[in-house]
C-alpha atoms as a PDB file:
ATOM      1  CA  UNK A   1     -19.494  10.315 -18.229  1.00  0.00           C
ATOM      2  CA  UNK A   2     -18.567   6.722 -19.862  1.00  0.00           C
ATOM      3  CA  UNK A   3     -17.445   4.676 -16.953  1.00  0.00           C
ATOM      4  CA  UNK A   4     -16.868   1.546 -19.145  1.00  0.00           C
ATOM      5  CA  UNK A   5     -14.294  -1.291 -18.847  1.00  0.00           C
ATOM      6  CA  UNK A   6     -11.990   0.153 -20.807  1.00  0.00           C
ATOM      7  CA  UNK A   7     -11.808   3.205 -19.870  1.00  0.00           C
ATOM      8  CA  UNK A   8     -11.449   2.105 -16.228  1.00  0.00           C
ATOM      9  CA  UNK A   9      -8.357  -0.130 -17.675  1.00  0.00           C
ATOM     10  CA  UNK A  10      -7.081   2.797 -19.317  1.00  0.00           C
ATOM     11  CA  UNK A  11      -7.165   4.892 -16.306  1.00  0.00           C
ATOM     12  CA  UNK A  12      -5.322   2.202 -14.451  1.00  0.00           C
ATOM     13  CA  UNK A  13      -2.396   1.576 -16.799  1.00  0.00           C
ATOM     14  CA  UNK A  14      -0.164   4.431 -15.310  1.00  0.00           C
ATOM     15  CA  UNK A  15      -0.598   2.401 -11.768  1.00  0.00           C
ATOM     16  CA  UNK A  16       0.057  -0.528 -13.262  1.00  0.00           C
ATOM     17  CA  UNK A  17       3.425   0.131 -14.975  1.00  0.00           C
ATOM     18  CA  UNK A  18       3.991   2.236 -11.206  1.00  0.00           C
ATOM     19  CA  UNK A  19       3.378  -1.206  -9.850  1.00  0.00           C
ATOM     20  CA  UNK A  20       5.404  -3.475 -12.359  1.00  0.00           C
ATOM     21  CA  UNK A  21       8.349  -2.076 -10.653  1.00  0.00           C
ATOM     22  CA  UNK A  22       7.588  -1.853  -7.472  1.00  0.00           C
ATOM     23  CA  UNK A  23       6.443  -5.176  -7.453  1.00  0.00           C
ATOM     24  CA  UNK A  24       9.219  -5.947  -9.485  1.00  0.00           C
ATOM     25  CA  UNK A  25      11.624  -4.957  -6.006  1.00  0.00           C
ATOM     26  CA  UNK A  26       9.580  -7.634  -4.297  1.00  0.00           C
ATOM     27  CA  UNK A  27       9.688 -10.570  -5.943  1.00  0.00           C
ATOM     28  CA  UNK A  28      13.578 -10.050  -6.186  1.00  0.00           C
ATOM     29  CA  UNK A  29      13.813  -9.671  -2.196  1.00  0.00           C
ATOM     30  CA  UNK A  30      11.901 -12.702  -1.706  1.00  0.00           C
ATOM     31  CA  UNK A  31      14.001 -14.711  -4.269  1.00  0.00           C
ATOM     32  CA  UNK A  32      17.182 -12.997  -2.847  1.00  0.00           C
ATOM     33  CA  UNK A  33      16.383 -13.965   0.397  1.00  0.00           C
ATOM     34  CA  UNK A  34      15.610 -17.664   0.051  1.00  0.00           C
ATOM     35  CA  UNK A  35      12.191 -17.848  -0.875  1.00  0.00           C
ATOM     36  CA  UNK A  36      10.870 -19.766  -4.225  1.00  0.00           C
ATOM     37  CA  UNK A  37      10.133 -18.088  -6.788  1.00  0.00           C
ATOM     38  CA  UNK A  38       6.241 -18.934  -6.792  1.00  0.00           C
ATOM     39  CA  UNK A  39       6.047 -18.389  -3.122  1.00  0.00           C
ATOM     40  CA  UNK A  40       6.577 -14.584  -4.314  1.00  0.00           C
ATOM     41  CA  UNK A  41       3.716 -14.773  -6.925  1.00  0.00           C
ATOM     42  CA  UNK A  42       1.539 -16.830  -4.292  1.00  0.00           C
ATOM     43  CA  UNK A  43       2.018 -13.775  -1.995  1.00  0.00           C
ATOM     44  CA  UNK A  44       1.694 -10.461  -4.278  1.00  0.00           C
ATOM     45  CA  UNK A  45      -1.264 -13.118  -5.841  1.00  0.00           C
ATOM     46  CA  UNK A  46      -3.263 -13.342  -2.731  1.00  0.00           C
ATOM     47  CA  UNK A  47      -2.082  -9.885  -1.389  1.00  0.00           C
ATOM     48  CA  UNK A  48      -2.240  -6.124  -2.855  1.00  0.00           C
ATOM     49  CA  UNK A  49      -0.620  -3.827  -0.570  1.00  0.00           C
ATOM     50  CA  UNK A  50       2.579  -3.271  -1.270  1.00  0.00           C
ATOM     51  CA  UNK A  51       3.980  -1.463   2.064  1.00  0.00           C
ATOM     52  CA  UNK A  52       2.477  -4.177   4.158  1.00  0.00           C
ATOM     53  CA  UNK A  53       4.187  -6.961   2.070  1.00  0.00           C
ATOM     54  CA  UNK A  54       7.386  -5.355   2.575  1.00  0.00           C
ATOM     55  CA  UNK A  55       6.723  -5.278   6.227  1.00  0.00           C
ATOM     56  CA  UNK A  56       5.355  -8.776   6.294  1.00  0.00           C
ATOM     57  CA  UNK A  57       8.246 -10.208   4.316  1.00  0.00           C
ATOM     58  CA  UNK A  58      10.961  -8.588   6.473  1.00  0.00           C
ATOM     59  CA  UNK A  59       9.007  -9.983   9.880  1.00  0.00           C
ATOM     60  CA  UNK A  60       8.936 -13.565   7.945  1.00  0.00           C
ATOM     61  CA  UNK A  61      12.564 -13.743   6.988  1.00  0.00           C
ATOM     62  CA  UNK A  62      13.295 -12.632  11.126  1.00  0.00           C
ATOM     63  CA  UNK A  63      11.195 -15.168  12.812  1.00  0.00           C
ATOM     64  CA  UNK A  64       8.703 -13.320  14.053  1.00  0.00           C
ATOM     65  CA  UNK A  65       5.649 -14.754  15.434  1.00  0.00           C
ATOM     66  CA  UNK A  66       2.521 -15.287  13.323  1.00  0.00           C
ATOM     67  CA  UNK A  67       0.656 -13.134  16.259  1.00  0.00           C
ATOM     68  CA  UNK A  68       3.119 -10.331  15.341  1.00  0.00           C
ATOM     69  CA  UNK A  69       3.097 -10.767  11.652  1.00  0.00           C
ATOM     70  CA  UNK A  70      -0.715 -10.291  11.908  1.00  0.00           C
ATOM     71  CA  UNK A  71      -0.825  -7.552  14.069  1.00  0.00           C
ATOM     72  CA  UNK A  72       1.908  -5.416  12.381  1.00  0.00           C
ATOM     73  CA  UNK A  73       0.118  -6.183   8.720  1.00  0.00           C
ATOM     74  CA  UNK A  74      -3.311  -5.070  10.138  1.00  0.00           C
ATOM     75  CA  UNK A  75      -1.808  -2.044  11.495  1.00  0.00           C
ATOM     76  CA  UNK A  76       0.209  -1.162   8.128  1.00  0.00           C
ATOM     77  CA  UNK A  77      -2.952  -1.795   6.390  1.00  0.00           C
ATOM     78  CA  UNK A  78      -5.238  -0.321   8.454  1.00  0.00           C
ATOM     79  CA  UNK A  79      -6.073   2.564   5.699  1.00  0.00           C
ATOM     80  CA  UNK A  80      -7.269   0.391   3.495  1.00  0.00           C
ATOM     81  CA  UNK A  81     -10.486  -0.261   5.881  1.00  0.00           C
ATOM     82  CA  UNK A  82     -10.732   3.564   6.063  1.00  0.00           C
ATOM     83  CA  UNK A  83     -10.559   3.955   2.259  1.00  0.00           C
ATOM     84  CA  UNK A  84     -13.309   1.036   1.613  1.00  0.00           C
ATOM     85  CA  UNK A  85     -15.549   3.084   3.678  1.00  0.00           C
ATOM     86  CA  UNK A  86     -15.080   5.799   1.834  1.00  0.00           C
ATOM     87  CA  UNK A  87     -15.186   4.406  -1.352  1.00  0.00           C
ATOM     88  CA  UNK A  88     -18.474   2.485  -0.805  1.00  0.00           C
ATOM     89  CA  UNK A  89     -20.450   5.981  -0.766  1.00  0.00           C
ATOM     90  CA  UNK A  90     -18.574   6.521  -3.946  1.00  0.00           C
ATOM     91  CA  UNK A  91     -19.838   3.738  -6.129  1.00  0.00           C
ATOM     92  CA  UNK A  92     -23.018   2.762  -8.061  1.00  0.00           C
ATOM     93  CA  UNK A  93     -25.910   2.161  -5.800  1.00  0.00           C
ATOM     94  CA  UNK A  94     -26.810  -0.839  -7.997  1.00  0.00           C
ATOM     95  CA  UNK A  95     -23.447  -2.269  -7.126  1.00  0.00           C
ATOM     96  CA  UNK A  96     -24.505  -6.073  -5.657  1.00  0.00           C
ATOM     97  CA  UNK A  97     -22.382  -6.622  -2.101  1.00  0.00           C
ATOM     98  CA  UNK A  98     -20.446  -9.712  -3.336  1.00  0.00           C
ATOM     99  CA  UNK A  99     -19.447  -7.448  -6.384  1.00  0.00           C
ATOM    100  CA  UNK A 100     -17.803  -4.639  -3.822  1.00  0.00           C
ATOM    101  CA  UNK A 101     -16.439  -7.528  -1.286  1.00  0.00           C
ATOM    102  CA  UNK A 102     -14.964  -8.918  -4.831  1.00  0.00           C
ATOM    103  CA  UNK A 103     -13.603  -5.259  -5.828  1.00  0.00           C
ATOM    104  CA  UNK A 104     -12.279  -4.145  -2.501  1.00  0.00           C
ATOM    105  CA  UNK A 105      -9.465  -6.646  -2.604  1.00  0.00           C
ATOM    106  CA  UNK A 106      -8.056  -4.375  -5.109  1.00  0.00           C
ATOM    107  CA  UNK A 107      -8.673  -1.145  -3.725  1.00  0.00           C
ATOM    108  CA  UNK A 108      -5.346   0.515  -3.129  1.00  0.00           C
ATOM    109  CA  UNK A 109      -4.020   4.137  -2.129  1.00  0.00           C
ATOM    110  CA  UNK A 110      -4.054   4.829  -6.029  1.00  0.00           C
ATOM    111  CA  UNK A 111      -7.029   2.868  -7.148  1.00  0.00           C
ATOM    112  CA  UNK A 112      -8.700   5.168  -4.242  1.00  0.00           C
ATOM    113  CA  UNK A 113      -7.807   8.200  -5.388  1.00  0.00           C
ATOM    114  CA  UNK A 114      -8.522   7.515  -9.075  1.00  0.00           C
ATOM    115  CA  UNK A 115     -12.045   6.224  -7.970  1.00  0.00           C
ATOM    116  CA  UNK A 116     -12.561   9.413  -6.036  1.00  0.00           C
ATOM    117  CA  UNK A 117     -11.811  11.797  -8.690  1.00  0.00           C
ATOM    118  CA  UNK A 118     -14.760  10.312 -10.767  1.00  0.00           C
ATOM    119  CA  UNK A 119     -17.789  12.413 -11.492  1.00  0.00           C
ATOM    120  CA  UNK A 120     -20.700  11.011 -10.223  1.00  0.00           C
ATOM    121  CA  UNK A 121     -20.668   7.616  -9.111  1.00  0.00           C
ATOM    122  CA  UNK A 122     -18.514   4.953 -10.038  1.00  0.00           C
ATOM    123  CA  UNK A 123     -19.762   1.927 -11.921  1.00  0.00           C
ATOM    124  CA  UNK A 124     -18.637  -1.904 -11.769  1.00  0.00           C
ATOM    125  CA  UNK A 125     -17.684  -2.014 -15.234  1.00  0.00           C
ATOM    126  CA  UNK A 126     -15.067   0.797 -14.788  1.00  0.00           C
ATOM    127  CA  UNK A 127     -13.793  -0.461 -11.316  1.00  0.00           C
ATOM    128  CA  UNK A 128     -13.870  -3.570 -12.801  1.00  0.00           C
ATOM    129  CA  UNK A 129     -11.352  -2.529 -15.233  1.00  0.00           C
ATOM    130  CA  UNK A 130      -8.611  -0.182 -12.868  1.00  0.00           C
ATOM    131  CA  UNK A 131      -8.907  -3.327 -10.364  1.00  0.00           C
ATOM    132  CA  UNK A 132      -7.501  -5.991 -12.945  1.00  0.00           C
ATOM    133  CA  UNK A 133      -5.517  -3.646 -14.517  1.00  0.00           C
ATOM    134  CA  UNK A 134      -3.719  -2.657 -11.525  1.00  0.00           C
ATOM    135  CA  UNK A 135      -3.624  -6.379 -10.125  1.00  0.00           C
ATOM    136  CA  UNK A 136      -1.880  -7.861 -13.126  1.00  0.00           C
ATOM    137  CA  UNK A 137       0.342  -5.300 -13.157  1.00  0.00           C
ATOM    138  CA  UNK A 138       1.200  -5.890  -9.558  1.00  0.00           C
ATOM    139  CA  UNK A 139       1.531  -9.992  -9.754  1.00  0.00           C
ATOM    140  CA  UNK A 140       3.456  -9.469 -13.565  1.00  0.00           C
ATOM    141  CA  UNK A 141       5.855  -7.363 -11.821  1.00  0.00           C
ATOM    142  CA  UNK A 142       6.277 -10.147  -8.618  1.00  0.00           C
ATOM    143  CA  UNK A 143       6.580 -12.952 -10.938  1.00  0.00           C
ATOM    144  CA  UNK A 144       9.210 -10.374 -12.981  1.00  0.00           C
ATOM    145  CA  UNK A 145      11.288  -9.863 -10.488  1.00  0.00           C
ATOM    146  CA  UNK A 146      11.397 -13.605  -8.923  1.00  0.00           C
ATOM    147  CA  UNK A 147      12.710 -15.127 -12.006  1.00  0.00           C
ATOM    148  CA  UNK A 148      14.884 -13.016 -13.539  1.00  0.00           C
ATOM    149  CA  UNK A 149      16.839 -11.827 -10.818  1.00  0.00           C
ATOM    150  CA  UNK A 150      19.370 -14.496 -11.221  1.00  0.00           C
ATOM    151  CA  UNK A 151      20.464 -13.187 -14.513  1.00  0.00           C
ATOM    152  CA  UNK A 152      20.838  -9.845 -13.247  1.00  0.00           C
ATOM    153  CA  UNK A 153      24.543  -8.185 -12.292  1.00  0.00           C
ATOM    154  CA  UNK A 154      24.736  -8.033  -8.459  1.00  0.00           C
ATOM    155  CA  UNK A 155      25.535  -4.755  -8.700  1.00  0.00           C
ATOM    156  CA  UNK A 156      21.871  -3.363 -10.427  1.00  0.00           C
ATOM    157  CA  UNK A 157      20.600  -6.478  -7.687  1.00  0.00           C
ATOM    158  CA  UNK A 158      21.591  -4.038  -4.807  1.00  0.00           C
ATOM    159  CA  UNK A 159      20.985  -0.933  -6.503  1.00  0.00           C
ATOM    160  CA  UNK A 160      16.879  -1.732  -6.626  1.00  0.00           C
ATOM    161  CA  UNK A 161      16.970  -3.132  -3.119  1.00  0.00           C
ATOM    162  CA  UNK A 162      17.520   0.090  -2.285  1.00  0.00           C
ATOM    163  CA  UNK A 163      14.794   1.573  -4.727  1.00  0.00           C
ATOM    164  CA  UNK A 164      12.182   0.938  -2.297  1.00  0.00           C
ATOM    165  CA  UNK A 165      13.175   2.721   0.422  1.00  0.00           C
ATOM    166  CA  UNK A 166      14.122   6.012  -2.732  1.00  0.00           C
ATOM    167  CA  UNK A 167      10.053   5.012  -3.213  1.00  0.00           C
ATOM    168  CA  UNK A 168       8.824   5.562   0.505  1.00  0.00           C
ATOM    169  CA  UNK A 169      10.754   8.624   0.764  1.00  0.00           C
ATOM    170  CA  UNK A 170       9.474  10.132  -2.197  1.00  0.00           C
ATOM    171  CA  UNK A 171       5.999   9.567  -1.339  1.00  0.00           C
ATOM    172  CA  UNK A 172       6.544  11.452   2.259  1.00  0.00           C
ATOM    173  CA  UNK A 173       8.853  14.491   1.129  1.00  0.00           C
ATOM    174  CA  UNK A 174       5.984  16.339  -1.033  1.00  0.00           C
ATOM    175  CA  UNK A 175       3.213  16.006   1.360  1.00  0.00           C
ATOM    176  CA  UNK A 176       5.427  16.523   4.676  1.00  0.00           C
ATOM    177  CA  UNK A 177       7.079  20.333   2.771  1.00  0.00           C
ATOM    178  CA  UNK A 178       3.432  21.461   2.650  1.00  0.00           C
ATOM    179  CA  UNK A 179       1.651  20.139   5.589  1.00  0.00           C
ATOM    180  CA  UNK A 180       3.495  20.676   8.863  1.00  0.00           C
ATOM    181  CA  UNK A 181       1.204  17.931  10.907  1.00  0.00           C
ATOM    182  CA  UNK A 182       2.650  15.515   8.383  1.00  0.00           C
ATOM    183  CA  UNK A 183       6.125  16.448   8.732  1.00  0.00           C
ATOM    184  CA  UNK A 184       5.573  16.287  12.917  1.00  0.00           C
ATOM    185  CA  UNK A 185       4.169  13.022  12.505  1.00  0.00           C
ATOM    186  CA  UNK A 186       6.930  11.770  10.482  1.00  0.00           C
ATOM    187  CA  UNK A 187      10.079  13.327  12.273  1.00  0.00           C
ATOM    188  CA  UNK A 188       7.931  12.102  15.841  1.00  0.00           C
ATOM    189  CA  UNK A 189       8.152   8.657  14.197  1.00  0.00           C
ATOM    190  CA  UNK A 190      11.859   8.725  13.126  1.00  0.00           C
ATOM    191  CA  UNK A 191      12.744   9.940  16.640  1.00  0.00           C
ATOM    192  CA  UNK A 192      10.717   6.883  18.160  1.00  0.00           C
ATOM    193  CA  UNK A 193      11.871   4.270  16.145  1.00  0.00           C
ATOM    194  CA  UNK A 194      15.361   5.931  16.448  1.00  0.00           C
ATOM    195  CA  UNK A 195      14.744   5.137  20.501  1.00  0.00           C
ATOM    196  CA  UNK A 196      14.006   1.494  20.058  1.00  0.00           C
ATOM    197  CA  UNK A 197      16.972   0.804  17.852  1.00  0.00           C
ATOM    198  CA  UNK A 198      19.776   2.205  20.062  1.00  0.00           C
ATOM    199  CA  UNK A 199      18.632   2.337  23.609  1.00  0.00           C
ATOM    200  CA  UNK A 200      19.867  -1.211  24.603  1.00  0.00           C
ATOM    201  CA  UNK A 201      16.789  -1.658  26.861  1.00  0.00           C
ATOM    202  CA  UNK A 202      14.319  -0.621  23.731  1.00  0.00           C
ATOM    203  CA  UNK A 203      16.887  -2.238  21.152  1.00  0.00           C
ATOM    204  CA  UNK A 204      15.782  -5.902  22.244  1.00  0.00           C
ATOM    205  CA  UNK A 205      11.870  -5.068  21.154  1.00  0.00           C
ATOM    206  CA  UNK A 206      11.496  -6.547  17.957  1.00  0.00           C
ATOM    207  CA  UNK A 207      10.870  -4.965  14.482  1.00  0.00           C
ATOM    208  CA  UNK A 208       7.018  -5.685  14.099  1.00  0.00           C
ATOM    209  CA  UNK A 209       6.129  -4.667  17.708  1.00  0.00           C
ATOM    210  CA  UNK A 210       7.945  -1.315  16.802  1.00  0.00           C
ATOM    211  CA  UNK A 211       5.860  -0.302  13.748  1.00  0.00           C
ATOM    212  CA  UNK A 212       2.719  -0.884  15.678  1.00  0.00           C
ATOM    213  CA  UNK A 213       3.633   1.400  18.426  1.00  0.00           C
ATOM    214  CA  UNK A 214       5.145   3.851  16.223  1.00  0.00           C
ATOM    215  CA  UNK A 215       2.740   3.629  13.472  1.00  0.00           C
ATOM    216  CA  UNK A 216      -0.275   3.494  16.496  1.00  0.00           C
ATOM    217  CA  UNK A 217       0.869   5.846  18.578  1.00  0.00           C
ATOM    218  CA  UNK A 218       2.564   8.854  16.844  1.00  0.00           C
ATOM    219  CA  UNK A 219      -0.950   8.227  14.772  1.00  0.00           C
ATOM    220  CA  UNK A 220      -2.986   8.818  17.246  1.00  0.00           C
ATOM    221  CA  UNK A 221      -1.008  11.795  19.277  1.00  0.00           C
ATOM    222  CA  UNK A 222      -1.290  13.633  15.790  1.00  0.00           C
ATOM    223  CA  UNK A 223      -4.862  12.824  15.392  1.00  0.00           C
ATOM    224  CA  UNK A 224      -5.800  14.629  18.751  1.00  0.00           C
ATOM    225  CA  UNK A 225      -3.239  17.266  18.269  1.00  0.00           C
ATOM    226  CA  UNK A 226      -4.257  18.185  14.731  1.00  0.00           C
ATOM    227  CA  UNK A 227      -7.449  16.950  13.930  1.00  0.00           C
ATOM    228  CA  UNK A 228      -9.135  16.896  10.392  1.00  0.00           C
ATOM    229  CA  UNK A 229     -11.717  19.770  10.310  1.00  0.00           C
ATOM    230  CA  UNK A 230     -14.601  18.159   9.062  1.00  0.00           C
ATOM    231  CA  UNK A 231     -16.676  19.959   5.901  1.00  0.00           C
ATOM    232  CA  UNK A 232     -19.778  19.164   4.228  1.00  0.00           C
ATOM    233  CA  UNK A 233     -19.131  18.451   0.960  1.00  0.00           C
ATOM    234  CA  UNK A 234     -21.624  18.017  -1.839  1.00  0.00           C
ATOM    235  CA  UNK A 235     -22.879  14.589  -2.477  1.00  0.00           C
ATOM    236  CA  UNK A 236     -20.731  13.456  -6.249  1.00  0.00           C
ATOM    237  CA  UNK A 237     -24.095  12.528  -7.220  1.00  0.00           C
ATOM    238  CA  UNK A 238     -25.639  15.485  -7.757  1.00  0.00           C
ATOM    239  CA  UNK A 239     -23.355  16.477  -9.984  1.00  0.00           C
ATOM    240  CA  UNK A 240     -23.769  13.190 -12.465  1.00  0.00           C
END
């Protein structure tokens, strides 16, 4: 199967245009909330992973101690460790270790899955590709969003500070209709978080230290509840 940079670009310009106005969200909330413009680009620049930038930005704009800001941002991003892991098995042999230390920076949920559904394994040239496709379509969308917000009618302003949170919900509804240890581990985490914001002696623990326990522990309570049954699966390569 041709695995070249182009066609890796190719596969990656759906995610990218996904990402353009995601991204896009972003760099308006930073710029909206008193942040420079190129401190937006700087972060979405340096950083790919969308939930946890949320996160991090909301924990910035509140105060919150770099020890928590690092914790909850390791937490949120957590999967992405898993999903390396994964992935190495995935690619080329041949692949040289700076080249996949390079590469993992821009391995995301939906780089992941694209990668995964590759026949046989996946070369640098095509990663390559769906990694700087998906990157430039996540800083254009940053930089997008920082500097034109200005010119934008406050009404449409509020309207996609909201789309985020239309984003988040969309991407738990499907899964959590068909697999009931999903939907237990999201209602469990609603109910939690639901604790910490109106019991007055919960209410006074802040955001970040929140989504660790909630993220941590309903994680981990549904992990020994309903664990993954493992099954051997075919190595890809045979089948290149």
């Amino acid at each position: 199967m041709n695995q070249s940079f182009w066609k890796g670009a190719k596969d990656g310009l759906p995610i990218c245009l996904g990402y353009v106005s995601v991204s896009f969200v972003f760099g308006m909330m930073c710029v909206e909330s008193g942040l420079p413009a190129w401190v937006a680009a700087l972060i979405s620049m340096t950083n790919l992973t969308s939930a946890g930038q949320f996160a991090g930005l909301s924990l910035i704009l509140t105060g919150a101690p770099l020890m928590e800001i690092g914790v909850t941002t390791f937490v949120i991003n957590l999967r992405y460790m898993l999903m390396s892991l994964s992935l190495s098995q995935k690619v080329d042999s041949r692949m040289p270790t700076l080249t996949r230390a390079i590469l993992s920076f821009g391995n995301t949920d939906e780089v992941f899955a694209v990668c995964m559904q590759q026949k046989g394994p996946v070369t640098t040239p095509y990663l390559s590709g769906l990694v700087i496709c998906v990157y430039i379509g996540w800083a254009l969308g940053t930089i997008l969003g920082a500097t034109v917000t200005s010119l934008l009618p406050e009404m449409v302003r509020s309207a996609m500070g909201i789309a985020i949170y239309g984003m988040f919900i969309a991407i738990i509804i499907p899964p959590a209709r068909k697999i009931c240890p999903v939907l237990y581990t999201v209602l469990l985490a609603m109910a939690i978080s639901g604790l910490f914001y109106y019991v007055p002696a919960l209410s006074q623990v802040s955001r970040g230290w929140v989504i660790i326990l909630c993220a941590v522990g309903v994680s981990a309570l549904m992990a020994w509840r309903f664990p993954v049954k493992q099954e051997r699966r075919e190595e890809d390569a045979n089948d290149a």
